[in-house]
C-alpha atoms as a PDB file:
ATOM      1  CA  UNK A   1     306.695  88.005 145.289  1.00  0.00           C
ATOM      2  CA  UNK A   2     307.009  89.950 148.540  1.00  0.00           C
ATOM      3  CA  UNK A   3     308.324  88.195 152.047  1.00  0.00           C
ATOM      4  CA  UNK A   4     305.328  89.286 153.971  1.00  0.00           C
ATOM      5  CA  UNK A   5     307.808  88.002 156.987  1.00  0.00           C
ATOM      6  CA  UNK A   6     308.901  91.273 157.028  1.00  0.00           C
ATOM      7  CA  UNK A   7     305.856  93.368 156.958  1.00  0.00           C
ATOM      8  CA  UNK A   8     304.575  92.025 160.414  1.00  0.00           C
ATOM      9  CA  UNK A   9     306.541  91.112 162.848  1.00  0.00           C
ATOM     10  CA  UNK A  10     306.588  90.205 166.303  1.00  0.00           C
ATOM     11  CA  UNK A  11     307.678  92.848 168.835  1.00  0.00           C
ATOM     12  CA  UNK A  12     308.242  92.711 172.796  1.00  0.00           C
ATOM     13  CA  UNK A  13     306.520  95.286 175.083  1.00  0.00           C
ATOM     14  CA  UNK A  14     307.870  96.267 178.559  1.00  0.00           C
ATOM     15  CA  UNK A  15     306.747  98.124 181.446  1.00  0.00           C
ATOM     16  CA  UNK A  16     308.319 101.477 181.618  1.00  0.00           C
ATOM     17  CA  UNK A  17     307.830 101.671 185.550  1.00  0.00           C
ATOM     18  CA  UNK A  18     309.435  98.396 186.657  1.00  0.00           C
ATOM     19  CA  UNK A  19     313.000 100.311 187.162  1.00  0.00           C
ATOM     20  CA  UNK A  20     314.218  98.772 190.751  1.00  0.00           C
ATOM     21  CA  UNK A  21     317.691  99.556 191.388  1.00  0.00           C
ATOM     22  CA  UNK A  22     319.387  97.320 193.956  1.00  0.00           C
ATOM     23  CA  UNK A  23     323.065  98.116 194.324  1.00  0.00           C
ATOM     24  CA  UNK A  24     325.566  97.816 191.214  1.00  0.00           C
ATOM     25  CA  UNK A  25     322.565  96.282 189.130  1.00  0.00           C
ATOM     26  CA  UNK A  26     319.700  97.257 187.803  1.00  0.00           C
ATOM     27  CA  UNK A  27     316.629  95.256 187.037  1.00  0.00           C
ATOM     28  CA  UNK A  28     314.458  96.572 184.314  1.00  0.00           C
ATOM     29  CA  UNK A  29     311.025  95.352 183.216  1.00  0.00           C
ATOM     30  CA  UNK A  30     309.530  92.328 184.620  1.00  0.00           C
ATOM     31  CA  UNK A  31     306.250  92.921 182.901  1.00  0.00           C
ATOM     32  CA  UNK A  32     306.560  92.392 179.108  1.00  0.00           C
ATOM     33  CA  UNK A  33     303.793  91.079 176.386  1.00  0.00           C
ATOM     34  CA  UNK A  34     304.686  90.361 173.034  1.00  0.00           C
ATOM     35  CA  UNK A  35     302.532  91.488 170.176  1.00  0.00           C
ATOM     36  CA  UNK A  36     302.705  92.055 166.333  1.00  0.00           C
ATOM     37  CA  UNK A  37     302.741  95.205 164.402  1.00  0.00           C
ATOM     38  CA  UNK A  38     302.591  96.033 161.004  1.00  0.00           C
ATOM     39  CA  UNK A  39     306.191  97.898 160.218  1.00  0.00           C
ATOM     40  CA  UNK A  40     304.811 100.034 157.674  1.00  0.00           C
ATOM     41  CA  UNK A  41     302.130 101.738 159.250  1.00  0.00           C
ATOM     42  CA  UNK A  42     303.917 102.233 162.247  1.00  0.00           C
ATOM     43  CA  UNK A  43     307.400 102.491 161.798  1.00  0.00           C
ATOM     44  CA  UNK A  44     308.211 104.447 165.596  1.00  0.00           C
ATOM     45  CA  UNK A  45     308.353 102.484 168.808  1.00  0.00           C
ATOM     46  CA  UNK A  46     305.182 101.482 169.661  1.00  0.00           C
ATOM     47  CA  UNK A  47     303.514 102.509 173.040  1.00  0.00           C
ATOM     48  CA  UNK A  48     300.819 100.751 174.904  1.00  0.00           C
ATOM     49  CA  UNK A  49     298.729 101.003 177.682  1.00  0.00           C
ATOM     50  CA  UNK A  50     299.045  97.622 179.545  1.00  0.00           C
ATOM     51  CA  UNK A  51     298.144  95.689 182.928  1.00  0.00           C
ATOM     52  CA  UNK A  52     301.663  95.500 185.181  1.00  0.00           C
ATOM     53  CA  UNK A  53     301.592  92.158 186.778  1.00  0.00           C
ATOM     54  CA  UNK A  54     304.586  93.499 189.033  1.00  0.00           C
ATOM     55  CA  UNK A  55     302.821  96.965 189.371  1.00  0.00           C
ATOM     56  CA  UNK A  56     299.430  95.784 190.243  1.00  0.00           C
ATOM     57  CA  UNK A  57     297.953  98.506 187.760  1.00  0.00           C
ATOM     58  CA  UNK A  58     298.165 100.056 184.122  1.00  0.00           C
ATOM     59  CA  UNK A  59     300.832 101.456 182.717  1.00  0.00           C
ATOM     60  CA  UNK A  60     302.647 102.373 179.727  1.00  0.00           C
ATOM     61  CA  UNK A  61     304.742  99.404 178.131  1.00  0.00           C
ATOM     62  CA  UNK A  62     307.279 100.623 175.662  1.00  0.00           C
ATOM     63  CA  UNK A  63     308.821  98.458 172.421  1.00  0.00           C
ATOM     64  CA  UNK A  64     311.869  97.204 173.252  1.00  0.00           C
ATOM     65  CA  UNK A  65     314.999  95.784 171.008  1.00  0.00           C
ATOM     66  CA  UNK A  66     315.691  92.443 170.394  1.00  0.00           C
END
């Protein structure tokens, strides 16, 4: 039998236009949604169009690493 744990998985999604730097640090993505994806039919970095709670508007939210 197949782990179908491994097919699907759950990925996180952040907001590509939340960059704020502030002095040595830098702050990145506020905004994120997590989702599910199916790793075979999409095996790139998936890229969605998403409401910025931060931003106040849509925007583009990149999958990030865990």
């Amino acid at each position: 039998m197949t782990n179908k744990k491994d097919v699907r998985g759950p990925v996180i999604l952040e907001c590509t236009s939340c960059l704020q730097t502030g002095g040595n640090k830098i702050l990145i993505g506020i905004s994120r949604y997590i989702t599910q994806k199916n790793r075979h039919n999409t095996p790139n970095r998936l890229e969605l169009k998403k409401f910025c709670r931060r931003c106040y508007k849509h925007t583009i939210h990149v999958e990030i690493k865990k």
